[in-house]
PDB file of N, CA and C in Angstrom:
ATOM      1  N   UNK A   1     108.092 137.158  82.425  1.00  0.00           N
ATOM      2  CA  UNK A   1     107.667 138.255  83.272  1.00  0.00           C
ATOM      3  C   UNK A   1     108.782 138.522  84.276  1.00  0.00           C
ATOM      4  N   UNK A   2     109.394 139.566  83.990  1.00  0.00           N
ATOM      5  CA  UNK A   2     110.068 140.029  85.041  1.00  0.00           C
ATOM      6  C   UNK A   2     110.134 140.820  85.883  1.00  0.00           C
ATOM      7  N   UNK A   3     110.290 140.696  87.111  1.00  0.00           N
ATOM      8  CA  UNK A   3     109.221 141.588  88.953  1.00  0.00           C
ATOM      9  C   UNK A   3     110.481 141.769  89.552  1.00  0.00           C
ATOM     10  N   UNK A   4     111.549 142.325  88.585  1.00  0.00           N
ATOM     11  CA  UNK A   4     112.500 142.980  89.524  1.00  0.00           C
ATOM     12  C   UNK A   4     112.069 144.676  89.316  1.00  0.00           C
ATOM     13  N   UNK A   5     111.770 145.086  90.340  1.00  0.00           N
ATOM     14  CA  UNK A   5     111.321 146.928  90.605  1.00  0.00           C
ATOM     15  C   UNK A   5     111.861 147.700  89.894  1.00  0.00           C
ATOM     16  N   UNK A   6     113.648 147.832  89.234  1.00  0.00           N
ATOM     17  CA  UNK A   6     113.232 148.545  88.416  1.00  0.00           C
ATOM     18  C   UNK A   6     113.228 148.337  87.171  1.00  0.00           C
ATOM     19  N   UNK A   7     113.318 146.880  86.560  1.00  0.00           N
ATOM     20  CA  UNK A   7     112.926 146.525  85.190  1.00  0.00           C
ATOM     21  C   UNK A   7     111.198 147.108  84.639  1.00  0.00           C
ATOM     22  N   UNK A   8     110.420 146.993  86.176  1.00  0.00           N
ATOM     23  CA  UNK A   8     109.102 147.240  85.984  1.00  0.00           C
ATOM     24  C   UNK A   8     108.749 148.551  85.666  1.00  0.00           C
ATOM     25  N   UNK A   9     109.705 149.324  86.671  1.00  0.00           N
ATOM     26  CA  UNK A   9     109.447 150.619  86.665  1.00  0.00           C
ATOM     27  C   UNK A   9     109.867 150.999  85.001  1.00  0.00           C
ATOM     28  N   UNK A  10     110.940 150.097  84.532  1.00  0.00           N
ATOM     29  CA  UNK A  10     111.521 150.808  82.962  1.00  0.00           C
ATOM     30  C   UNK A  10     110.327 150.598  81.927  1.00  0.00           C
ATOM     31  N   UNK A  11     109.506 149.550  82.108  1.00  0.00           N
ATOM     32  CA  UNK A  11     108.845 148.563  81.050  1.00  0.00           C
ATOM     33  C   UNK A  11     107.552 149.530  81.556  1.00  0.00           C
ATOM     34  N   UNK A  12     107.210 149.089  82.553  1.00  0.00           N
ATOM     35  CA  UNK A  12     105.534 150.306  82.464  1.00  0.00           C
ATOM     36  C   UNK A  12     105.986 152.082  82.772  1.00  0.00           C
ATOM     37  N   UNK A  13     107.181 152.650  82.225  1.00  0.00           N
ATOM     38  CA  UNK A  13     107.331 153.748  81.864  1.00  0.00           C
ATOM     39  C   UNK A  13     107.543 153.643  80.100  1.00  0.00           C
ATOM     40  N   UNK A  14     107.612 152.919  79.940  1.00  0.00           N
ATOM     41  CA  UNK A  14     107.884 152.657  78.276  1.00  0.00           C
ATOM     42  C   UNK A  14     106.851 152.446  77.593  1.00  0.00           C
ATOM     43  N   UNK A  15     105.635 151.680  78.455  1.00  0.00           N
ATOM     44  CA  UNK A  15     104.349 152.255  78.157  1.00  0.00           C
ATOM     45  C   UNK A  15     103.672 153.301  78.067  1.00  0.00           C
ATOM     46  N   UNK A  16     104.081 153.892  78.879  1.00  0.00           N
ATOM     47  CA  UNK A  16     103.417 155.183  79.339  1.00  0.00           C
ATOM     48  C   UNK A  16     104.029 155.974  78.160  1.00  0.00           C
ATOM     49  N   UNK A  17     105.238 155.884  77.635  1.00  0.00           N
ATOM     50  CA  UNK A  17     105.736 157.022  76.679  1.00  0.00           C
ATOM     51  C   UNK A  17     105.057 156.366  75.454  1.00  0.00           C
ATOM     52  N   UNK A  18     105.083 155.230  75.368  1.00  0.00           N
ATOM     53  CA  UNK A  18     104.708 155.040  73.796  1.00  0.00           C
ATOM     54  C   UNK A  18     103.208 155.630  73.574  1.00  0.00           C
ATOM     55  N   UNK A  19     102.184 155.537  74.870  1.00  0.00           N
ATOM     56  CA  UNK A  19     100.669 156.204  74.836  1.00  0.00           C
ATOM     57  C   UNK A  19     100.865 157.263  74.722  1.00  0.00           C
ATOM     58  N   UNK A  20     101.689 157.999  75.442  1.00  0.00           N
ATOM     59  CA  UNK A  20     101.481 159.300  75.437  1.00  0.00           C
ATOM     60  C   UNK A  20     101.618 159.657  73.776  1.00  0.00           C
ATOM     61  N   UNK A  21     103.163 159.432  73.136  1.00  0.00           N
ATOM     62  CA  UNK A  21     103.354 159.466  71.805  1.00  0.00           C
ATOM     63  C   UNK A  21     102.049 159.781  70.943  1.00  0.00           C
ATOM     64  N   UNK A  22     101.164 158.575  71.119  1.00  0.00           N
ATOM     65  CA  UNK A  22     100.146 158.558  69.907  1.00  0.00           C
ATOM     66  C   UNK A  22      99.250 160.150  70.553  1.00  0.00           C
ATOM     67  N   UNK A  23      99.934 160.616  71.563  1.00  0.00           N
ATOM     68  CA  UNK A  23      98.823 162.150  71.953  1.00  0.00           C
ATOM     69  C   UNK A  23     100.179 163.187  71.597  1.00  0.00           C
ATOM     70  N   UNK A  24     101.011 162.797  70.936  1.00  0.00           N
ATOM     71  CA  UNK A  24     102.077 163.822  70.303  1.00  0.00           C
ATOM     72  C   UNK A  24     102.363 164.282  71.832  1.00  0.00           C
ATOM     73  N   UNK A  25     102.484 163.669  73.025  1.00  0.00           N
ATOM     74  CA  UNK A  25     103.326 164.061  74.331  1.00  0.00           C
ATOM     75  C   UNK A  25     104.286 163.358  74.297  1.00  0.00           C
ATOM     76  N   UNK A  26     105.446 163.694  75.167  1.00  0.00           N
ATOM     77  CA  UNK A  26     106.647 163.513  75.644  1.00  0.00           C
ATOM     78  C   UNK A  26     106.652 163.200  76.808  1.00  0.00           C
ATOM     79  N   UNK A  27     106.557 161.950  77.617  1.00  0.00           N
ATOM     80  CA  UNK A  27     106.818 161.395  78.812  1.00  0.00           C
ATOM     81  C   UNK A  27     107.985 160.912  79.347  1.00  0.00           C
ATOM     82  N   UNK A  28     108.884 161.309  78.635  1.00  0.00           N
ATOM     83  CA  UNK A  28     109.865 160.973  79.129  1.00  0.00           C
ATOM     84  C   UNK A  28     110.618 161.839  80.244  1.00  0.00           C
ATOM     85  N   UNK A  29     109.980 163.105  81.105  1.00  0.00           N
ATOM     86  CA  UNK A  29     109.889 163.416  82.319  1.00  0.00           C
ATOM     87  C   UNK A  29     109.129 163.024  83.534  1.00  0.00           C
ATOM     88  N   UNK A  30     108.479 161.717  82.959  1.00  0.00           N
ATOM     89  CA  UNK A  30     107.604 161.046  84.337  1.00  0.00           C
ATOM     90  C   UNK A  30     108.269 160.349  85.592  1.00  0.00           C
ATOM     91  N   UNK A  31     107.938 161.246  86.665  1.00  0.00           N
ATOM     92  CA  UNK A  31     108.853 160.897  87.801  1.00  0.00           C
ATOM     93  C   UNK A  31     108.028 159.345  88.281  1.00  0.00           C
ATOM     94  N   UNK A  32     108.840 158.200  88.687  1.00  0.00           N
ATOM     95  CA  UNK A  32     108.140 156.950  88.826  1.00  0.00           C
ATOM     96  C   UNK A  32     106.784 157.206  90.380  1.00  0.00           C
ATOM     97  N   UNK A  33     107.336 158.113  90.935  1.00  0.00           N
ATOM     98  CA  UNK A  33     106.374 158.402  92.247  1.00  0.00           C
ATOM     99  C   UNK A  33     105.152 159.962  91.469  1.00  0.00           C
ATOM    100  N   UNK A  34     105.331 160.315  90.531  1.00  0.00           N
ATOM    101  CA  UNK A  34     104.218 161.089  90.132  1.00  0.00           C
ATOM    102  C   UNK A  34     103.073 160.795  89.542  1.00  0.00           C
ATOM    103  N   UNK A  35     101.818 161.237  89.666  1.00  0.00           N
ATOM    104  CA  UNK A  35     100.657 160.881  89.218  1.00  0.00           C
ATOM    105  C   UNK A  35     100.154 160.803  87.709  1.00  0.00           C
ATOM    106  N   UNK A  36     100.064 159.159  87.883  1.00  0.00           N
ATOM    107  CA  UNK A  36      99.814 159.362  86.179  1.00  0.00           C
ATOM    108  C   UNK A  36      98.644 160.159  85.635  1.00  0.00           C
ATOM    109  N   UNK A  37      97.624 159.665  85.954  1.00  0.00           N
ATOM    110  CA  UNK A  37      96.400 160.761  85.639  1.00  0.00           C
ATOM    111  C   UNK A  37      96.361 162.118  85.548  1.00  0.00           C
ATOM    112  N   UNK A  38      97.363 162.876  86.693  1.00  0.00           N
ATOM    113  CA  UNK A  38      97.511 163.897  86.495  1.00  0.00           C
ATOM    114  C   UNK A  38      98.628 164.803  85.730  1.00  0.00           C
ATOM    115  N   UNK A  39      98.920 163.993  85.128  1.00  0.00           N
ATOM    116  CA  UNK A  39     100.613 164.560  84.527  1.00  0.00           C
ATOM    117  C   UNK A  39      99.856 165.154  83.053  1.00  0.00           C
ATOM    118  N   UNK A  40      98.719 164.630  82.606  1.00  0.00           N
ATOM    119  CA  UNK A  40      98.223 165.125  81.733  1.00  0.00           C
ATOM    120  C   UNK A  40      98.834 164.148  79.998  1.00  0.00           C
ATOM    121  N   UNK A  41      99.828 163.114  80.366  1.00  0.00           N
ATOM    122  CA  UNK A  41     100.562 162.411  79.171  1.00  0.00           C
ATOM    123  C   UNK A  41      99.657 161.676  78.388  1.00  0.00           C
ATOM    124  N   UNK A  42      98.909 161.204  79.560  1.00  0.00           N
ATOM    125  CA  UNK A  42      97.999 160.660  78.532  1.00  0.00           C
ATOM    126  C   UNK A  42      96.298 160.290  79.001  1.00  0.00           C
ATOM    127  N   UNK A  43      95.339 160.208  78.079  1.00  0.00           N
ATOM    128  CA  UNK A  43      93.739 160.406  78.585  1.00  0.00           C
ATOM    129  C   UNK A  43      93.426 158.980  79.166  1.00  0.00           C
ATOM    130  N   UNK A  44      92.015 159.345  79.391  1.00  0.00           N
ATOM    131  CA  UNK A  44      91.616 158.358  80.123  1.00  0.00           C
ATOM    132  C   UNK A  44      91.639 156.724  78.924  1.00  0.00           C
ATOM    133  N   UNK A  45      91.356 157.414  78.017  1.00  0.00           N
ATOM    134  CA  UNK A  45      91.528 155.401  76.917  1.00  0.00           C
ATOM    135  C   UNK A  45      92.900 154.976  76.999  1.00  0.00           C
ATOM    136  N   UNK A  46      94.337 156.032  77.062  1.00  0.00           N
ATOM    137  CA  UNK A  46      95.276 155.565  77.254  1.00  0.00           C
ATOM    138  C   UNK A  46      95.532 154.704  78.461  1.00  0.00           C
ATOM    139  N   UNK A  47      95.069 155.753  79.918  1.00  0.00           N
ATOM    140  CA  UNK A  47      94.841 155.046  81.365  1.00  0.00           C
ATOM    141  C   UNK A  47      94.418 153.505  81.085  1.00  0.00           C
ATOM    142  N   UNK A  48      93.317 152.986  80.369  1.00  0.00           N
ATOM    143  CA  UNK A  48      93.136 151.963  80.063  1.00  0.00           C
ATOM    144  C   UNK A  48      93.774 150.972  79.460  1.00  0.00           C
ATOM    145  N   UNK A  49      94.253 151.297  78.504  1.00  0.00           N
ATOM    146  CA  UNK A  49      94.750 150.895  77.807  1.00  0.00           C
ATOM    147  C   UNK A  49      96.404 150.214  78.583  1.00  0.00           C
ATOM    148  N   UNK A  50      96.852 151.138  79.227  1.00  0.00           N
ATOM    149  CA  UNK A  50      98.018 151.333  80.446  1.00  0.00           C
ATOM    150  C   UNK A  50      97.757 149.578  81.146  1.00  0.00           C
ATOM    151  N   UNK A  51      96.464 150.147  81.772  1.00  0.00           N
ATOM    152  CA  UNK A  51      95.942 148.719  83.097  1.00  0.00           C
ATOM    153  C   UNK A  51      95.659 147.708  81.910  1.00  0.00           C
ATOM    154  N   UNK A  52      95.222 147.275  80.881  1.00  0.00           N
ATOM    155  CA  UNK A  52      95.282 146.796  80.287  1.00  0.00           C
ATOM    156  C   UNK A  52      96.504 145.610  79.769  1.00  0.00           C
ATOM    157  N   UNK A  53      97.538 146.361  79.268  1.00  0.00           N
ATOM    158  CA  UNK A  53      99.120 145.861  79.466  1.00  0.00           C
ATOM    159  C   UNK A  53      99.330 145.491  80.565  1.00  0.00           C
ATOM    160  N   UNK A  54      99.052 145.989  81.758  1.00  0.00           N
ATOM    161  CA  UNK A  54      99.835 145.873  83.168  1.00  0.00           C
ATOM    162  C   UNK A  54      99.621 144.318  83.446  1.00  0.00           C
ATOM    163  N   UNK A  55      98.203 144.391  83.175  1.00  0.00           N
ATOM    164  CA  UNK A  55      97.725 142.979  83.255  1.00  0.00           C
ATOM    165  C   UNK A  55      98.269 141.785  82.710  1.00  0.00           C
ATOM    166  N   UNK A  56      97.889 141.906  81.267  1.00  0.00           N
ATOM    167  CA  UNK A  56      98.974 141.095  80.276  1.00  0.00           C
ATOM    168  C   UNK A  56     100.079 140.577  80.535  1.00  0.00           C
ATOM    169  N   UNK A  57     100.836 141.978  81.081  1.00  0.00           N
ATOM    170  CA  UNK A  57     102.425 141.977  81.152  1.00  0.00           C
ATOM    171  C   UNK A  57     103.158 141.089  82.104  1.00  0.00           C
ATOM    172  N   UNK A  58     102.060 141.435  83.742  1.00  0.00           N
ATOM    173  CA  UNK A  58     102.579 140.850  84.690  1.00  0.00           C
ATOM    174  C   UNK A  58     101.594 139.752  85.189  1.00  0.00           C
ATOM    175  N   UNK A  59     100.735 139.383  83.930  1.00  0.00           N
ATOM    176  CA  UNK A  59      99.526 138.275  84.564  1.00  0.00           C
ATOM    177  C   UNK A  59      98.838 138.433  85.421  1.00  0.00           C
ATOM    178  N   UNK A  60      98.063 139.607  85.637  1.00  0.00           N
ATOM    179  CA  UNK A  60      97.117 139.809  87.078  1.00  0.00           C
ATOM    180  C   UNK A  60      96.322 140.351  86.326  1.00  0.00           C
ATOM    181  N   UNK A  61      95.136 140.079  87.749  1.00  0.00           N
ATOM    182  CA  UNK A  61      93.862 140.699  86.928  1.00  0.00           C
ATOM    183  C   UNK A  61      93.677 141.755  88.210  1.00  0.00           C
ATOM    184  N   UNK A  62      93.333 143.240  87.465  1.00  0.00           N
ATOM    185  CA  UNK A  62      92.914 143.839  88.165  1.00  0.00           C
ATOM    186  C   UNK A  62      91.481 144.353  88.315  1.00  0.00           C
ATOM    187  N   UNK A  63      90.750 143.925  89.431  1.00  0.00           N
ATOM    188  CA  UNK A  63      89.312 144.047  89.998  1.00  0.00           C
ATOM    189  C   UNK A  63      88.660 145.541  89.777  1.00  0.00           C
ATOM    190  N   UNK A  64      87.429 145.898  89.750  1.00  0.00           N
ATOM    191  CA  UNK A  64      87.285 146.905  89.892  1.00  0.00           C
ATOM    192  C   UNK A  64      87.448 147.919  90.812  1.00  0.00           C
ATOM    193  N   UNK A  65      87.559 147.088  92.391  1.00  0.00           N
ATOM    194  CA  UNK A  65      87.660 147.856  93.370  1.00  0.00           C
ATOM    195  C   UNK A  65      89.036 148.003  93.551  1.00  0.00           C
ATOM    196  N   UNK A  66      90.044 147.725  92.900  1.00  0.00           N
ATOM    197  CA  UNK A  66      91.434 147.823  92.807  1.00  0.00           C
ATOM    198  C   UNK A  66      92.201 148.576  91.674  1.00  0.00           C
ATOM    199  N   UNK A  67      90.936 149.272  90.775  1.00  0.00           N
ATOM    200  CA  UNK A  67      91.262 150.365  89.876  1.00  0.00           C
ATOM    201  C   UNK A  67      91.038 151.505  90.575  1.00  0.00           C
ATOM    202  N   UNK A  68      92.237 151.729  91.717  1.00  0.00           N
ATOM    203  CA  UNK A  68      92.557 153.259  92.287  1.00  0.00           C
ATOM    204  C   UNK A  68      94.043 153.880  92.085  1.00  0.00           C
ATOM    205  N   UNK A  69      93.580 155.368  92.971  1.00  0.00           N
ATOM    206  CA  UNK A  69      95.093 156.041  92.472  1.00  0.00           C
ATOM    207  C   UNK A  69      96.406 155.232  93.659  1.00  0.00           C
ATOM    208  N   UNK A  70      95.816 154.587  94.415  1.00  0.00           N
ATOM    209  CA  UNK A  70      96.564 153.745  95.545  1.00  0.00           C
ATOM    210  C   UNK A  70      97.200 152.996  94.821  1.00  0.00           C
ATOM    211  N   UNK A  71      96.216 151.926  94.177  1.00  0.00           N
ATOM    212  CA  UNK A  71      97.207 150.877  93.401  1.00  0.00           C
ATOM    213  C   UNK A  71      97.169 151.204  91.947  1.00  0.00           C
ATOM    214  N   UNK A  72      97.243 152.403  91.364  1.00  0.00           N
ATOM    215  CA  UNK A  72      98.127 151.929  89.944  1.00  0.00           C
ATOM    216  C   UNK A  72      97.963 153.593  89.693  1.00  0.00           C
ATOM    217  N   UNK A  73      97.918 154.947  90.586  1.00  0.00           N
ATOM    218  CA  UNK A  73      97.509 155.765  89.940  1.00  0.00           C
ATOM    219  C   UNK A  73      99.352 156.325  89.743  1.00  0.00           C
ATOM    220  N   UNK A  74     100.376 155.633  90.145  1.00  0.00           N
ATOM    221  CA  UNK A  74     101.598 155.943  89.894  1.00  0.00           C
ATOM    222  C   UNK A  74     102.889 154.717  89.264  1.00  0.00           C
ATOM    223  N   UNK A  75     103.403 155.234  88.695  1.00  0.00           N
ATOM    224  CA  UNK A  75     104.712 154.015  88.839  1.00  0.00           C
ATOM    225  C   UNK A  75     105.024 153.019  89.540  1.00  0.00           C
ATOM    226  N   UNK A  76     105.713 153.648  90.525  1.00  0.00           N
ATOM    227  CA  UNK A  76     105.919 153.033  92.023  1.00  0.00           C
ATOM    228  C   UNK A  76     104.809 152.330  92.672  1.00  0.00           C
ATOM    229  N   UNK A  77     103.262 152.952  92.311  1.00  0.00           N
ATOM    230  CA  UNK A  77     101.907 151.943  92.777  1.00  0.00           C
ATOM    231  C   UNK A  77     101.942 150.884  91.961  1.00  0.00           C
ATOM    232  N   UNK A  78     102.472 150.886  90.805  1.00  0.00           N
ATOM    233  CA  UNK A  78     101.490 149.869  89.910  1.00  0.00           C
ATOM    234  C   UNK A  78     102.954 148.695  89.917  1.00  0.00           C
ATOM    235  N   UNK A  79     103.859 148.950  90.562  1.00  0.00           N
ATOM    236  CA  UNK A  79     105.284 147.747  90.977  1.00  0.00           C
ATOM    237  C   UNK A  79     104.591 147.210  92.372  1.00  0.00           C
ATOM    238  N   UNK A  80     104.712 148.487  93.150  1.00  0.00           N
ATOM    239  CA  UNK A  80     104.113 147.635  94.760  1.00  0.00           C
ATOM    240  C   UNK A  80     102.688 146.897  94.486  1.00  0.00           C
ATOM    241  N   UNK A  81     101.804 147.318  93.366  1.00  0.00           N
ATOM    242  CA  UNK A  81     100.368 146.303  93.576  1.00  0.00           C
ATOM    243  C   UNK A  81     100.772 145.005  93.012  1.00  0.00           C
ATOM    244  N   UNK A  82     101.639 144.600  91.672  1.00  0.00           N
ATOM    245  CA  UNK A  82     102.064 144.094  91.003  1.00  0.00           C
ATOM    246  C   UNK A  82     102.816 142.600  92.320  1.00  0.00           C
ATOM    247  N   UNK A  83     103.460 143.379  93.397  1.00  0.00           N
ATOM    248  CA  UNK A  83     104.627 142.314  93.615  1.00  0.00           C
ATOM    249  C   UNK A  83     103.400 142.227  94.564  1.00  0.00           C
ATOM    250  N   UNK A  84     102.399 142.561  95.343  1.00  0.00           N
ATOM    251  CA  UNK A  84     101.686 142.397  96.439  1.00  0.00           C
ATOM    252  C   UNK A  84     100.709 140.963  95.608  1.00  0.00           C
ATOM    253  N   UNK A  85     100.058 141.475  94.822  1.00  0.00           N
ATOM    254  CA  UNK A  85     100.061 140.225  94.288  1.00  0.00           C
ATOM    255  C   UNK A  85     100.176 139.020  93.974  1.00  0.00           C
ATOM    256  N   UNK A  86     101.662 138.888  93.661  1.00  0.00           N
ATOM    257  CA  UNK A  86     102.387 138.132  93.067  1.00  0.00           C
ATOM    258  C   UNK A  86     103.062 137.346  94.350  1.00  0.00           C
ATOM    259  N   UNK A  87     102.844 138.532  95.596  1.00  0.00           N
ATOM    260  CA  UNK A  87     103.310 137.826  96.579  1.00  0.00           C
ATOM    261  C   UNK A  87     105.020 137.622  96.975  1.00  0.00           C
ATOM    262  N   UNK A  88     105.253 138.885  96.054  1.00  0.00           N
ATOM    263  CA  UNK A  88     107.303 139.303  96.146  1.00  0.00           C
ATOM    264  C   UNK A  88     107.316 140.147  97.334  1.00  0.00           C
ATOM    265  N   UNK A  89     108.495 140.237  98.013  1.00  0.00           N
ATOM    266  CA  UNK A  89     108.617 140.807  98.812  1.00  0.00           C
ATOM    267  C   UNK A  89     108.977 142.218  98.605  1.00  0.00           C
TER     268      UNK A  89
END
């Protein structure tokens, strides 16, 4: 697991394109500070599917009250919830 910011940012954007893919989208214009939900790349089973990996990837579990657009509804959220976590600076 690697929690350097922008390996994370490369690896859960590489997610995000491969979901989108299976919706025949192109994410490879996702700005790391833009809203995933709203970019339209990919639906809500992908969204899941997304937090799903995140978990896996970086070993955390995310709570229900911690499935917001604060902590994971962007790029840049889902590195800062990730290292808050993990307890990185």
């Amino acid at each position: 697991m690697n929690l350097d910011k922008e390996a994370m940012r490369t690896a859960i954007k590489a997610q995000i394109k491969r979901l989108a893919a299976m919706l025949d989208a192109d994410a490879s214009d996702l700005e790391p500070s833009e809203l995933i939900p709203a970019s339209g790349y990919i639906d809500s089973a992908g969204l899941l599917e997304l937090i799903a990996w995140f978990e896996s990837a970086y070993e955390l579990r995310v709570s229900p009250e911690d499935f917001t657009i604060d902590n994971l509804g962007t790029i840049d959220a889902m590195v800062q919830f990730a290292h808050q976590r993990k307890g990185v600076a």
